[in-house]
ModelCIF file with pLDDT and N, C-alpha, C, O atoms, coordinates in Angstrom:
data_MODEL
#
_entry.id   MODEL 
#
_entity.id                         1 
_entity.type                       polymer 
_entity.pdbx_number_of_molecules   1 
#
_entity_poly.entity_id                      1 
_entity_poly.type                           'polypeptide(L)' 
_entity_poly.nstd_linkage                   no 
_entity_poly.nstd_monomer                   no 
_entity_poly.pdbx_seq_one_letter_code       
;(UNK)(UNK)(UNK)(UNK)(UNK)(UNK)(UNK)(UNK)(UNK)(UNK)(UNK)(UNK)(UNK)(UNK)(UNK)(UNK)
(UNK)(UNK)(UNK)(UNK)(UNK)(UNK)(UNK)(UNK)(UNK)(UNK)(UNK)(UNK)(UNK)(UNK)(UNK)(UNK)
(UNK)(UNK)(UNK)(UNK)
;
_entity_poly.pdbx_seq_one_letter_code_can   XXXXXXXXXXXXXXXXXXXXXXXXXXXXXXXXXXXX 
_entity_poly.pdbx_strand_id                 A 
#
loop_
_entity_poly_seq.entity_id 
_entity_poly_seq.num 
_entity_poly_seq.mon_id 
_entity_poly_seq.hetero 
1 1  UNK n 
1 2  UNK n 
1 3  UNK n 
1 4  UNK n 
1 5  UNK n 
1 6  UNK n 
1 7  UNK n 
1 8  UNK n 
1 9  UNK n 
1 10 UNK n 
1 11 UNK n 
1 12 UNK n 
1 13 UNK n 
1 14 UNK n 
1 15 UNK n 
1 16 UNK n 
1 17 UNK n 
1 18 UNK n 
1 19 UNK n 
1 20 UNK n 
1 21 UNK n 
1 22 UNK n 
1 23 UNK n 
1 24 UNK n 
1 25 UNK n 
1 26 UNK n 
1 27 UNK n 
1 28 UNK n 
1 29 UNK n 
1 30 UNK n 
1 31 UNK n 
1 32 UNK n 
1 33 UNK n 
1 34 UNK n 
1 35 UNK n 
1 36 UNK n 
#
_struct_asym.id          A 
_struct_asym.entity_id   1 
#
loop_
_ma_qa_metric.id 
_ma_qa_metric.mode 
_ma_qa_metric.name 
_ma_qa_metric.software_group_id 
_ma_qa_metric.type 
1 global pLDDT . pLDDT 
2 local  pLDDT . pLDDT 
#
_ma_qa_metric_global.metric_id      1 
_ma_qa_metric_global.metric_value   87.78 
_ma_qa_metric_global.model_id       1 
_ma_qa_metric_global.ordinal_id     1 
#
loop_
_ma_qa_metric_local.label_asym_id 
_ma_qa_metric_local.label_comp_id 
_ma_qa_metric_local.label_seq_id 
_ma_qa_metric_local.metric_id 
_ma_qa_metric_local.metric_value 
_ma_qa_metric_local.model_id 
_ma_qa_metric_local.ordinal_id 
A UNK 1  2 88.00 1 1  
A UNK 2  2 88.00 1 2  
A UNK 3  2 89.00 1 3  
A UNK 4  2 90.00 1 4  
A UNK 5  2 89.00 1 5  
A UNK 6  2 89.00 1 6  
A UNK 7  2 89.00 1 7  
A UNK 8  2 88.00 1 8  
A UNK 9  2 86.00 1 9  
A UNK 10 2 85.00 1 10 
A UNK 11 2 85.00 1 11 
A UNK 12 2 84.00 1 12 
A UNK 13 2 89.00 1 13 
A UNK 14 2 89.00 1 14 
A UNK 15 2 91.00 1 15 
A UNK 16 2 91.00 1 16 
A UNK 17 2 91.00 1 17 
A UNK 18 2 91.00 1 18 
A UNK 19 2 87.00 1 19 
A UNK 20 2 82.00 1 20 
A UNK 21 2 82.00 1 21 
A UNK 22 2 88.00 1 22 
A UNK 23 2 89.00 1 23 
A UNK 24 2 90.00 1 24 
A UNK 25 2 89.00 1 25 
A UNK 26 2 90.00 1 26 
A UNK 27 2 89.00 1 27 
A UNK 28 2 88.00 1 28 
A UNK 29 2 89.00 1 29 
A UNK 30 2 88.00 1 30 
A UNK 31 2 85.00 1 31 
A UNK 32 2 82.00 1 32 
A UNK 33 2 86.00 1 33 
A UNK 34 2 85.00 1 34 
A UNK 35 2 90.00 1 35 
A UNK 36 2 89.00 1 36 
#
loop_
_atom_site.group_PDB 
_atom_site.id 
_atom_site.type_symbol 
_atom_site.label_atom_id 
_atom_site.label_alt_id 
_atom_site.label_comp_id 
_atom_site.label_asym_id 
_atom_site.label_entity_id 
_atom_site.label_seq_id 
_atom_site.pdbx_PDB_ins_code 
_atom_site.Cartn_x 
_atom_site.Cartn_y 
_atom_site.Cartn_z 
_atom_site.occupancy 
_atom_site.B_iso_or_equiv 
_atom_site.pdbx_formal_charge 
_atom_site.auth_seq_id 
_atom_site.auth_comp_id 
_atom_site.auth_asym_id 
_atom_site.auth_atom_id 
_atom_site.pdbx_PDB_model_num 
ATOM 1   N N  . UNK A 1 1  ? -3.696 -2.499  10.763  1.00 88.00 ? 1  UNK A N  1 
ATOM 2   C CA . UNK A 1 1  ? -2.740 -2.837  9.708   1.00 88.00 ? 1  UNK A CA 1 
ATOM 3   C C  . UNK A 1 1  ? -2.498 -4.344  9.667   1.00 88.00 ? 1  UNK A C  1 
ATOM 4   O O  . UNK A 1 1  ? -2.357 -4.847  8.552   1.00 88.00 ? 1  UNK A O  1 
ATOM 5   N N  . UNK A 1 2  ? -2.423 -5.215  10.870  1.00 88.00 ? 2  UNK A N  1 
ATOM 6   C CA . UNK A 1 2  ? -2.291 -6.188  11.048  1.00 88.00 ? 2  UNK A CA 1 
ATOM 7   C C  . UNK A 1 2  ? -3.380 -6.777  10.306  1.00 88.00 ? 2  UNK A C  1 
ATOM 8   O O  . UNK A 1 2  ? -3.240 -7.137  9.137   1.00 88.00 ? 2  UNK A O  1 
ATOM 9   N N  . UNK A 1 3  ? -4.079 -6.847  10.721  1.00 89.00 ? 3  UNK A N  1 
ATOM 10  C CA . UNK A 1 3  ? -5.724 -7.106  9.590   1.00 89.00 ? 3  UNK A CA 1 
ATOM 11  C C  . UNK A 1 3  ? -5.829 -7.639  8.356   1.00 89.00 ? 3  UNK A C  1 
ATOM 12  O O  . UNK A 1 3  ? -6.052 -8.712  7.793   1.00 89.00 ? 3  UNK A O  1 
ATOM 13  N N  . UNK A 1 4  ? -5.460 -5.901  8.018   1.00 90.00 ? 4  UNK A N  1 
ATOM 14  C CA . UNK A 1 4  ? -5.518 -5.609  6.245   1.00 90.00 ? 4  UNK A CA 1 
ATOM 15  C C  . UNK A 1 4  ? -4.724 -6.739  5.802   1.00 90.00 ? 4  UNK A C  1 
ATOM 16  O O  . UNK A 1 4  ? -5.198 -7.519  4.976   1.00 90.00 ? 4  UNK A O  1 
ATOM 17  N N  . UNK A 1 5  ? -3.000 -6.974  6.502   1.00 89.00 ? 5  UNK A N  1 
ATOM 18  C CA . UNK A 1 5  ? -2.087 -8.059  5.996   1.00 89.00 ? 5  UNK A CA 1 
ATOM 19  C C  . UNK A 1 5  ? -2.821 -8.940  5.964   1.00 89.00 ? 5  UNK A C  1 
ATOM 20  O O  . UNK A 1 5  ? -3.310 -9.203  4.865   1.00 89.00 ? 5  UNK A O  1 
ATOM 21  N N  . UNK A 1 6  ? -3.157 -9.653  6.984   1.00 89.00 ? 6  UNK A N  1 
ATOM 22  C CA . UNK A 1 6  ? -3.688 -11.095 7.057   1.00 89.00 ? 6  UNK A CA 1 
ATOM 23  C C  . UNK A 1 6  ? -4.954 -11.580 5.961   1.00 89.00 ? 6  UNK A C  1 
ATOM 24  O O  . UNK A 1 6  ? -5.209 -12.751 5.681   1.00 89.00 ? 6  UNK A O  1 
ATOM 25  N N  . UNK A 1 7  ? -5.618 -10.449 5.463   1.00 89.00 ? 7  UNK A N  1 
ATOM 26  C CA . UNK A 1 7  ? -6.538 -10.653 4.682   1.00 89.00 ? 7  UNK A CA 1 
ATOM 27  C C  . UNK A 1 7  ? -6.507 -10.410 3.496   1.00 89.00 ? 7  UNK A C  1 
ATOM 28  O O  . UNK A 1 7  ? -7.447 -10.563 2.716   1.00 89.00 ? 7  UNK A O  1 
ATOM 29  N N  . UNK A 1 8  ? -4.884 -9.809  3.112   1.00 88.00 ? 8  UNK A N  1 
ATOM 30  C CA . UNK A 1 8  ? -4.595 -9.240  1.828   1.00 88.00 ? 8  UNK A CA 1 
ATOM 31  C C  . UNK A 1 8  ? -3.977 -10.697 1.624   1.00 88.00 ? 8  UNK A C  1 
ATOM 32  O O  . UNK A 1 8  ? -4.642 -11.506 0.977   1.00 88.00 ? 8  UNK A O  1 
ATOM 33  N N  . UNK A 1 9  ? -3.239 -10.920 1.933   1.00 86.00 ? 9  UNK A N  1 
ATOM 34  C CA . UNK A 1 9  ? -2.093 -12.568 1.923   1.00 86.00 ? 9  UNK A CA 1 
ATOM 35  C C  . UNK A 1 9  ? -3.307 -13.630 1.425   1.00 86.00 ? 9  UNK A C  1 
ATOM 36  O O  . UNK A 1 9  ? -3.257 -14.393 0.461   1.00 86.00 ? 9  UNK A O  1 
ATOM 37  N N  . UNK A 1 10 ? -4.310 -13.460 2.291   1.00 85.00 ? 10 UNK A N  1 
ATOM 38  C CA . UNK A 1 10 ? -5.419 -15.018 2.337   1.00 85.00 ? 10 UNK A CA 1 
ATOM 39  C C  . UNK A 1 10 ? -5.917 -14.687 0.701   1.00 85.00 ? 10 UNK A C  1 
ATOM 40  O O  . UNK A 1 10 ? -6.296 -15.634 0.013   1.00 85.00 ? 10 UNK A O  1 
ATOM 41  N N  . UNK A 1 11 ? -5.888 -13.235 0.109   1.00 85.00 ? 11 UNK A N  1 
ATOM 42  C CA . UNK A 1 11 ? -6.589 -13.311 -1.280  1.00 85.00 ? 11 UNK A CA 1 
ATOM 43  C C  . UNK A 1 11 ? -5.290 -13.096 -2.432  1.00 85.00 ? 11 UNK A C  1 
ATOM 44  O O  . UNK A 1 11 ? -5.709 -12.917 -3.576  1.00 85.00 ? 11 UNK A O  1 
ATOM 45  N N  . UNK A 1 12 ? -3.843 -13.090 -2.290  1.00 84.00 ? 12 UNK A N  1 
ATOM 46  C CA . UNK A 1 12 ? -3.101 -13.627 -2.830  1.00 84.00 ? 12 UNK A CA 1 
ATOM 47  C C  . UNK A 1 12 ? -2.601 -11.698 -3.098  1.00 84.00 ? 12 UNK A C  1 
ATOM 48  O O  . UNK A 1 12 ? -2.137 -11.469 -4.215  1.00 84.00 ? 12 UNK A O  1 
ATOM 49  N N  . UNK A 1 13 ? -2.689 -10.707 -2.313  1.00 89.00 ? 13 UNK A N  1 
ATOM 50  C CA . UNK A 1 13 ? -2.292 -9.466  -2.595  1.00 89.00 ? 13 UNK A CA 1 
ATOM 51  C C  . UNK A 1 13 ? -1.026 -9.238  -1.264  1.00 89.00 ? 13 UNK A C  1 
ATOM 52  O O  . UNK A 1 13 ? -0.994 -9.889  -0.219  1.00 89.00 ? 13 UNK A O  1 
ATOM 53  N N  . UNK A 1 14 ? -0.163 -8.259  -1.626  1.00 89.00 ? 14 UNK A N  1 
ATOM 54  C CA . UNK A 1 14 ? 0.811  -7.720  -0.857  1.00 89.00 ? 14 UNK A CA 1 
ATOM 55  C C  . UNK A 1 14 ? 0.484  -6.138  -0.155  1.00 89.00 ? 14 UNK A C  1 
ATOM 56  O O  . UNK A 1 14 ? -0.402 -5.459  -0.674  1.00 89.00 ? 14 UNK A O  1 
ATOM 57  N N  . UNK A 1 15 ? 1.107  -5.704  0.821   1.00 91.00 ? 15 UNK A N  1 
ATOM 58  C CA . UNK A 1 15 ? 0.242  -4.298  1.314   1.00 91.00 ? 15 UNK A CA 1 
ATOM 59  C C  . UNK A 1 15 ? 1.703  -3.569  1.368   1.00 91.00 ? 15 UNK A C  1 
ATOM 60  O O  . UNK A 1 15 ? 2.759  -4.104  1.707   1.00 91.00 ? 15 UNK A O  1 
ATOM 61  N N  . UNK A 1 16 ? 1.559  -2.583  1.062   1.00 91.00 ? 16 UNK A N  1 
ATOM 62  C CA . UNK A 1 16 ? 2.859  -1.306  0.933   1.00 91.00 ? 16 UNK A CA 1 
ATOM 63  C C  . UNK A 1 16 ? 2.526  -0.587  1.999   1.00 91.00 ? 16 UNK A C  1 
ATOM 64  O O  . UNK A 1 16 ? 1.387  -0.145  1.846   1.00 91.00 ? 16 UNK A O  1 
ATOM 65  N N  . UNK A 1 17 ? 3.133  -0.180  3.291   1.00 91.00 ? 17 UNK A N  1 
ATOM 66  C CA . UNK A 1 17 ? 2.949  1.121   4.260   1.00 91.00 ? 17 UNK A CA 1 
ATOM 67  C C  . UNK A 1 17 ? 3.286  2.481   3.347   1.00 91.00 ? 17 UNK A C  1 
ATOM 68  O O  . UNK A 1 17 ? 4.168  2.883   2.587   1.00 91.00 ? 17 UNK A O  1 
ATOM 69  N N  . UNK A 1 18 ? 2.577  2.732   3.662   1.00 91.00 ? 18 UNK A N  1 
ATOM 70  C CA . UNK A 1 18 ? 3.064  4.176   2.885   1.00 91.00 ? 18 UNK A CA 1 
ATOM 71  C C  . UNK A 1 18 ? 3.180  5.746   4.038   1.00 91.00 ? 18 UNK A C  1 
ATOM 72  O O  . UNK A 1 18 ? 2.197  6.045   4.716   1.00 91.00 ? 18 UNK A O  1 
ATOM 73  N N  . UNK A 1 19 ? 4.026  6.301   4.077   1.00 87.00 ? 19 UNK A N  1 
ATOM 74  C CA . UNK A 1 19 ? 4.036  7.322   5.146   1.00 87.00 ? 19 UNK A CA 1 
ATOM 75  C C  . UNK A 1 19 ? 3.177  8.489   4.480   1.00 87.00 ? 19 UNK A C  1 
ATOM 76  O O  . UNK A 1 19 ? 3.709  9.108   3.559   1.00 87.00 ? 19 UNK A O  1 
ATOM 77  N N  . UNK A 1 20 ? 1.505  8.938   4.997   1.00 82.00 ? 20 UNK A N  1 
ATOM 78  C CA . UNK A 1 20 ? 0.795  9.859   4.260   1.00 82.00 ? 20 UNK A CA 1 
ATOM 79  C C  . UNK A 1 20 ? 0.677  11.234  3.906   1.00 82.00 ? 20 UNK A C  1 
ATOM 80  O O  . UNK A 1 20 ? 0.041  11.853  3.053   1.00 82.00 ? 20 UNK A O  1 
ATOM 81  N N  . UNK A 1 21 ? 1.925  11.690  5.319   1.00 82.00 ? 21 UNK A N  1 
ATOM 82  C CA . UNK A 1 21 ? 1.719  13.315  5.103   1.00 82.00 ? 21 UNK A CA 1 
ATOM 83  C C  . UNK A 1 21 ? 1.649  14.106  4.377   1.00 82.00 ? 21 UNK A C  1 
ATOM 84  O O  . UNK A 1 21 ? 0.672  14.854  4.376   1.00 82.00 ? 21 UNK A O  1 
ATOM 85  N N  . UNK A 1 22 ? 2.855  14.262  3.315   1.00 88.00 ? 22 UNK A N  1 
ATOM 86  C CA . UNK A 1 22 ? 2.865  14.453  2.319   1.00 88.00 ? 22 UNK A CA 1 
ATOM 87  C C  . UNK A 1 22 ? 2.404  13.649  0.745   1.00 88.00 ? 22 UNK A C  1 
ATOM 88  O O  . UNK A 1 22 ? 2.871  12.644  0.211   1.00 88.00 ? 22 UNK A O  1 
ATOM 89  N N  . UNK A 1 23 ? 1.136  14.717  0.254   1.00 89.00 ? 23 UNK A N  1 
ATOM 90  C CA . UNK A 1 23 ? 0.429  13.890  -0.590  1.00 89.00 ? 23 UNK A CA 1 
ATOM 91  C C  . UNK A 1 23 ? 1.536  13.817  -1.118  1.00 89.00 ? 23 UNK A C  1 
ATOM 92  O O  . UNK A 1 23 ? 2.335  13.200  -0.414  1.00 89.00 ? 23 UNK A O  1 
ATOM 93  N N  . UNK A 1 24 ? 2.092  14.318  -2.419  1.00 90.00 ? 24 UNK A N  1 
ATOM 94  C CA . UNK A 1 24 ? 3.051  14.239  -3.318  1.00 90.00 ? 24 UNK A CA 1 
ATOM 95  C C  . UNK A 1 24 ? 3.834  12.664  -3.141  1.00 90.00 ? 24 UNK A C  1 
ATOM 96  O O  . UNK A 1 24 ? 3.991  11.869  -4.067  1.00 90.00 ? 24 UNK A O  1 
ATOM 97  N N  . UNK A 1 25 ? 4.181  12.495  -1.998  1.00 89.00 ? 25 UNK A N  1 
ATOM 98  C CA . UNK A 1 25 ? 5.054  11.477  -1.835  1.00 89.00 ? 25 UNK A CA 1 
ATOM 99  C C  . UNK A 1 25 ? 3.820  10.489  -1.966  1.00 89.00 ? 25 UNK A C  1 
ATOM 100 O O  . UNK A 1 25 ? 4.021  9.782   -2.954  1.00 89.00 ? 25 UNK A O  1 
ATOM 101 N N  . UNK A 1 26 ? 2.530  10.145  -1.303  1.00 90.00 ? 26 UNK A N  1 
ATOM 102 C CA . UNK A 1 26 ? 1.835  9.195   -1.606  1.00 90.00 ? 26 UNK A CA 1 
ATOM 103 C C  . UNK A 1 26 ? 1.544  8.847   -3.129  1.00 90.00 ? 26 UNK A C  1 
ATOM 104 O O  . UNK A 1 26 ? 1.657  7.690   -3.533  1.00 90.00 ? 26 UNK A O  1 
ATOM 105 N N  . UNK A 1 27 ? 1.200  9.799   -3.882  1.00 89.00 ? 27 UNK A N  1 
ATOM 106 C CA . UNK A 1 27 ? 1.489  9.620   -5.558  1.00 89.00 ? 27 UNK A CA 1 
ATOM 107 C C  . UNK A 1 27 ? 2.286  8.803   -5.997  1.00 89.00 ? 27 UNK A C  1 
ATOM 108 O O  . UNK A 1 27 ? 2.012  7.722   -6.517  1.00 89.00 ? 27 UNK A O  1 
ATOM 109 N N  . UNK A 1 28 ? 3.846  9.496   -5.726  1.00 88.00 ? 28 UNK A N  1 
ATOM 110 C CA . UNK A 1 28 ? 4.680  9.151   -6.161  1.00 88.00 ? 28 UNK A CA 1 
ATOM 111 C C  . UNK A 1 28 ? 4.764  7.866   -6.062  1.00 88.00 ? 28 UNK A C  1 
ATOM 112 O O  . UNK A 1 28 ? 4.606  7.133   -7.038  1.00 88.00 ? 28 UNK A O  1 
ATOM 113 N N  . UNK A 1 29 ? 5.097  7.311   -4.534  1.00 89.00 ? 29 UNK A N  1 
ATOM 114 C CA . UNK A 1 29 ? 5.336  5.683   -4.442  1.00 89.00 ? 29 UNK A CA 1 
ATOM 115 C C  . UNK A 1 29 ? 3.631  4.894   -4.849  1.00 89.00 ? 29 UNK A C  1 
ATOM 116 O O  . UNK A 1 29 ? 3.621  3.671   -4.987  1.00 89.00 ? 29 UNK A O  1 
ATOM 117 N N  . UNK A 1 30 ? 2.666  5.461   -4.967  1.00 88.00 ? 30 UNK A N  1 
ATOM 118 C CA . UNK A 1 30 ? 1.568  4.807   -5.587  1.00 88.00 ? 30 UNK A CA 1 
ATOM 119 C C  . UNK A 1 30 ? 1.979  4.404   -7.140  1.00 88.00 ? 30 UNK A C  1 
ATOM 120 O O  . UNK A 1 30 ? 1.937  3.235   -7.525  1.00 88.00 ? 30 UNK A O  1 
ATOM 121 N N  . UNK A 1 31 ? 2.377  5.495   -7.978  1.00 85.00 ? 31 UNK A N  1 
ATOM 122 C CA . UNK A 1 31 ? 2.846  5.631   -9.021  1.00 85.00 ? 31 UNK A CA 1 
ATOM 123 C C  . UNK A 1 31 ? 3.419  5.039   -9.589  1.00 85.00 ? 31 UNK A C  1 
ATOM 124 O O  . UNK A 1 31 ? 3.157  4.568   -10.696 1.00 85.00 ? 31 UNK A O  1 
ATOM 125 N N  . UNK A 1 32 ? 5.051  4.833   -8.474  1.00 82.00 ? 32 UNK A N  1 
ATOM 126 C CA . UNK A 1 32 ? 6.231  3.987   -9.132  1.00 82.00 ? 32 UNK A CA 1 
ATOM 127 C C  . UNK A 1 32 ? 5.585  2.687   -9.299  1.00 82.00 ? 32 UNK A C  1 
ATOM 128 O O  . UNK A 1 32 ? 5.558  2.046   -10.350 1.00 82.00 ? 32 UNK A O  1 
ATOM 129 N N  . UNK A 1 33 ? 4.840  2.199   -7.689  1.00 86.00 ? 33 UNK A N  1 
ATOM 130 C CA . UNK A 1 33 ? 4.642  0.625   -8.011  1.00 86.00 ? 33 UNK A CA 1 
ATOM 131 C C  . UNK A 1 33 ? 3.922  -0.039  -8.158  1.00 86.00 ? 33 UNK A C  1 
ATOM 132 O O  . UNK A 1 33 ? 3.936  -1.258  -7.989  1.00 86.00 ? 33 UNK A O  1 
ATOM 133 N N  . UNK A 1 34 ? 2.713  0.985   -8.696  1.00 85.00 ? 34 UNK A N  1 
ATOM 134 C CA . UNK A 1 34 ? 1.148  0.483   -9.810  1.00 85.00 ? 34 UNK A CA 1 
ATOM 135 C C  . UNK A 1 34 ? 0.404  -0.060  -9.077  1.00 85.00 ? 34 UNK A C  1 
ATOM 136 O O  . UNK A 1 34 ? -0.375 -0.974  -9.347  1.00 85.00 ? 34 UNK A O  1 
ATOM 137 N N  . UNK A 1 35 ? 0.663  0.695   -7.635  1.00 90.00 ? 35 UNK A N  1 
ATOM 138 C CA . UNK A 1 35 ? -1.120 0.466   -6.685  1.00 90.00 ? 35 UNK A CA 1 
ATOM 139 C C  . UNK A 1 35 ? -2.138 -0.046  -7.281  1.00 90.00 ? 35 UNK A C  1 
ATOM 140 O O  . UNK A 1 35 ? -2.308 0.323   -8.443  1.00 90.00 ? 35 UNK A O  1 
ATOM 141 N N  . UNK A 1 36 ? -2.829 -0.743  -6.867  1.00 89.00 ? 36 UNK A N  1 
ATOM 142 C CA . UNK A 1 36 ? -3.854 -1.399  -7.318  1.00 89.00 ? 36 UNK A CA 1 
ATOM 143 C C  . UNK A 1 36 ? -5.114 -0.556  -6.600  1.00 89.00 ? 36 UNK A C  1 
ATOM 144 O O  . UNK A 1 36 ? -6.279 -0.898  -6.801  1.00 89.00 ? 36 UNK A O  1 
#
């Protein structure tokens, strides 16, 4: 995870944790805030 940040920041993107268990909920907060 540490990673992904450091390499999302260097290309000008932000990273959302998302808790996966429940798909529904991954949708949802994908949804609300227009995942890329």
């Amino acid at each position: 995870v540490g990673t992904i940040q450091n390499e999302a920041e260097a290309k000008g993107y932000y990273i959302m944790l998302i808790g996966g268990e429940n798909i529904q909920h991954v949708v949802d907060i994908a949804s609300r805030w227009n995942v890329e």
